[in-house]
C-alpha atoms as a PDB file:
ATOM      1  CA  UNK A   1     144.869 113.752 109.762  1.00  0.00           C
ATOM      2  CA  UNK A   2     141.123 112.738 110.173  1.00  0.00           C
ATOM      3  CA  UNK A   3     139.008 115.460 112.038  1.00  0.00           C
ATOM      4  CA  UNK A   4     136.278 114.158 113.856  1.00  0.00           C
ATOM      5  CA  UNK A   5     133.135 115.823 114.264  1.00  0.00           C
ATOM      6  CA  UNK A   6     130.139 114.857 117.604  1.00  0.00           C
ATOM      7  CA  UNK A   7     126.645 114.413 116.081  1.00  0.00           C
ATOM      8  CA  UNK A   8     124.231 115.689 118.416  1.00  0.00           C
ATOM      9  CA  UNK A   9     120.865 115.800 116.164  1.00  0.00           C
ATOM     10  CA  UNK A  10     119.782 114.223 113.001  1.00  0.00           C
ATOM     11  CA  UNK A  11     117.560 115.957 110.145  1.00  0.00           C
ATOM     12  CA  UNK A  12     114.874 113.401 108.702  1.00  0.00           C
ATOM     13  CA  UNK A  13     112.848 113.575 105.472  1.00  0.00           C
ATOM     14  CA  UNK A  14     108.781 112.280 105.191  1.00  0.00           C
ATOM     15  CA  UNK A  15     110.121 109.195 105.671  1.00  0.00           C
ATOM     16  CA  UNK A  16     112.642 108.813 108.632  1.00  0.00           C
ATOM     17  CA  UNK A  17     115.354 108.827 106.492  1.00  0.00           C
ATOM     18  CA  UNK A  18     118.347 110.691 107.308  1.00  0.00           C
ATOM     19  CA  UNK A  19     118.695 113.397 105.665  1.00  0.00           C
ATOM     20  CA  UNK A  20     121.621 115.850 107.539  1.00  0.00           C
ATOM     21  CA  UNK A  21     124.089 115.103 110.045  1.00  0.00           C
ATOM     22  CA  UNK A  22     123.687 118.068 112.569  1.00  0.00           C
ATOM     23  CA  UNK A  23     125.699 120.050 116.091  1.00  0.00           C
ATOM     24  CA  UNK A  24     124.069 123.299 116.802  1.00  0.00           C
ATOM     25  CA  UNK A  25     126.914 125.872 117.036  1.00  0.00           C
ATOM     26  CA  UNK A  26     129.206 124.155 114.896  1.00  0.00           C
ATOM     27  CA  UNK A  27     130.296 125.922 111.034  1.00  0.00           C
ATOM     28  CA  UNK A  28     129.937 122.592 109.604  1.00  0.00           C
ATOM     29  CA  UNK A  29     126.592 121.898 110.590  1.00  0.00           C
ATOM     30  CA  UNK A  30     124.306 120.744 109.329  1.00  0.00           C
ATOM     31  CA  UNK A  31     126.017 117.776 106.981  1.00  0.00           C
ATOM     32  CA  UNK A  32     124.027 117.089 103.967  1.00  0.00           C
ATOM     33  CA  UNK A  33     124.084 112.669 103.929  1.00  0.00           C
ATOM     34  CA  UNK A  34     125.858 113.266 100.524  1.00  0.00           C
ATOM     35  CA  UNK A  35     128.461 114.966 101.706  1.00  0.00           C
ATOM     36  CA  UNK A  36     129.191 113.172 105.037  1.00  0.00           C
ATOM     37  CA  UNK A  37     129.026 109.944 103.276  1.00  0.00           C
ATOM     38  CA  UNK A  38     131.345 111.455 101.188  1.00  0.00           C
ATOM     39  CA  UNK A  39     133.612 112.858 104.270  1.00  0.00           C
ATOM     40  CA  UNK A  40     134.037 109.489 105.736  1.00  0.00           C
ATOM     41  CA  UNK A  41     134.406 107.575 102.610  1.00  0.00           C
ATOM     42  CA  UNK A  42     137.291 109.697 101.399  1.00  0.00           C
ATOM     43  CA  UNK A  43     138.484 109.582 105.268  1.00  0.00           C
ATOM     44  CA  UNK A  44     138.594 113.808 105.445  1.00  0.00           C
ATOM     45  CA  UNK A  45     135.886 113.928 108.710  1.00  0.00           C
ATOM     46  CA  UNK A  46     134.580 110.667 110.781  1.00  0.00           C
ATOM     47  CA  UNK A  47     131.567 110.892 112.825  1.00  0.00           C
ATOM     48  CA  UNK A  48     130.262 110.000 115.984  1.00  0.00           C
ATOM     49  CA  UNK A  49     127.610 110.095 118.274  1.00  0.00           C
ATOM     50  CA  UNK A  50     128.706 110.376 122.084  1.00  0.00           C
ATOM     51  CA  UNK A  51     127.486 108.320 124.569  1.00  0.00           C
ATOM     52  CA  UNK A  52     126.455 108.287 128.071  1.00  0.00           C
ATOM     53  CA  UNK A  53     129.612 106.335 129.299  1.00  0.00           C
ATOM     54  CA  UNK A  54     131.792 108.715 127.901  1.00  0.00           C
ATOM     55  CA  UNK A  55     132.656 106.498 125.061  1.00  0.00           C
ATOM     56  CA  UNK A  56     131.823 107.619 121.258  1.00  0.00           C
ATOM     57  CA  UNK A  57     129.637 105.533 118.729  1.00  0.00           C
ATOM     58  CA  UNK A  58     131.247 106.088 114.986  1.00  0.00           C
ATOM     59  CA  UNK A  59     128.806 107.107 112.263  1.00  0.00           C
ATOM     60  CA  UNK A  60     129.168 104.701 109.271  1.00  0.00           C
ATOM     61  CA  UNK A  61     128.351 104.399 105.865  1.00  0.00           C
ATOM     62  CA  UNK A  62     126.107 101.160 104.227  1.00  0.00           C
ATOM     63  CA  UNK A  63     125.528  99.827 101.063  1.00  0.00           C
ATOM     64  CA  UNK A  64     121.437  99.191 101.008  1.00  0.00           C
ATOM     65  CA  UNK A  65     119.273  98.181  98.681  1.00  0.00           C
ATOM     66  CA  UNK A  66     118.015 101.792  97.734  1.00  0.00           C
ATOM     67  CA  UNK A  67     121.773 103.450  98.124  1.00  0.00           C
ATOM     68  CA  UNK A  68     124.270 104.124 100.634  1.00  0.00           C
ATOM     69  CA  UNK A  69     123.286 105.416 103.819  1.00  0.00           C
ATOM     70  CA  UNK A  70     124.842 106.556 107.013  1.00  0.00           C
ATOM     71  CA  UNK A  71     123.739 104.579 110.807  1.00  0.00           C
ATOM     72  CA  UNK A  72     125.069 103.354 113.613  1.00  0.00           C
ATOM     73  CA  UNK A  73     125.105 100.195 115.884  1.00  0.00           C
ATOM     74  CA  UNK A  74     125.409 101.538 119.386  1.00  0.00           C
ATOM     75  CA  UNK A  75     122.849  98.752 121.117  1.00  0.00           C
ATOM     76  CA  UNK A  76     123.873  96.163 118.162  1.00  0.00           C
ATOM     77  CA  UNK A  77     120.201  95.970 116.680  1.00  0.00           C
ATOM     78  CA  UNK A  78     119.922  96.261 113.127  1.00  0.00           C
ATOM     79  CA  UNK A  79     118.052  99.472 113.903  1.00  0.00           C
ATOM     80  CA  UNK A  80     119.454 102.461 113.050  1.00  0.00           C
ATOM     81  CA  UNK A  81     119.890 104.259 116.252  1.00  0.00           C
ATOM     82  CA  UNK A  82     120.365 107.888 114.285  1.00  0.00           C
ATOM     83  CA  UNK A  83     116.993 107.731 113.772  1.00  0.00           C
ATOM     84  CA  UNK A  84     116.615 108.083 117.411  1.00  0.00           C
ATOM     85  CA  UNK A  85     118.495 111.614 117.850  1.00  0.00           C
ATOM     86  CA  UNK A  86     116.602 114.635 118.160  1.00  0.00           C
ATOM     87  CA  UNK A  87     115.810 116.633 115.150  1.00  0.00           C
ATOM     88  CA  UNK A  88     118.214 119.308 113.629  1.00  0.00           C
ATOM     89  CA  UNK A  89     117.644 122.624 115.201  1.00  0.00           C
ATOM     90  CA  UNK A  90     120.541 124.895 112.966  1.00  0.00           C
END
């Protein structure tokens, strides 16, 4: 069985990149990007980030040119809207 875990925060290195996967209160957080990419390739955790509507966006892992990395496609821009979540406060 697949747990799935609500991403409420990101952390974010010099960059933007993202670094951690973060939900203040929760014993999981925060997610190094290693690890999480690791959790939903091996399909042990999924991740999402909840919406306003009630609905959830799932966290997912690509294949870019510099590595894998983890985003999102809740407006369907190639943005990634996890760079839009506040920072990591745990």
């Amino acid at each position: 069985m697949t747990i799935d875990r609500e991403v409420l925060q990101t952390a974010k290195d010099r960059d933007g990149d993202i670094t951690a996967l973060c939900r203040s209160g929760q014993t999981w957080s925060p997610r190094r990007k290693a690890d999480a990419i690791r959790d939903i390739e091996t399909g042990s955790y999924r991740y999402h980030v909840p919406m306003k509507d009630g609905s959830k966006t799932p966290i997912h892992v690509v294949n870019g040119p510099k590595g894998k990395y983890l985003r999102t496609n809740w407006d369907k821009t190639d943005r990634n809207n996890l760079d839009d979540l506040p920072d990591c406060t745990c």
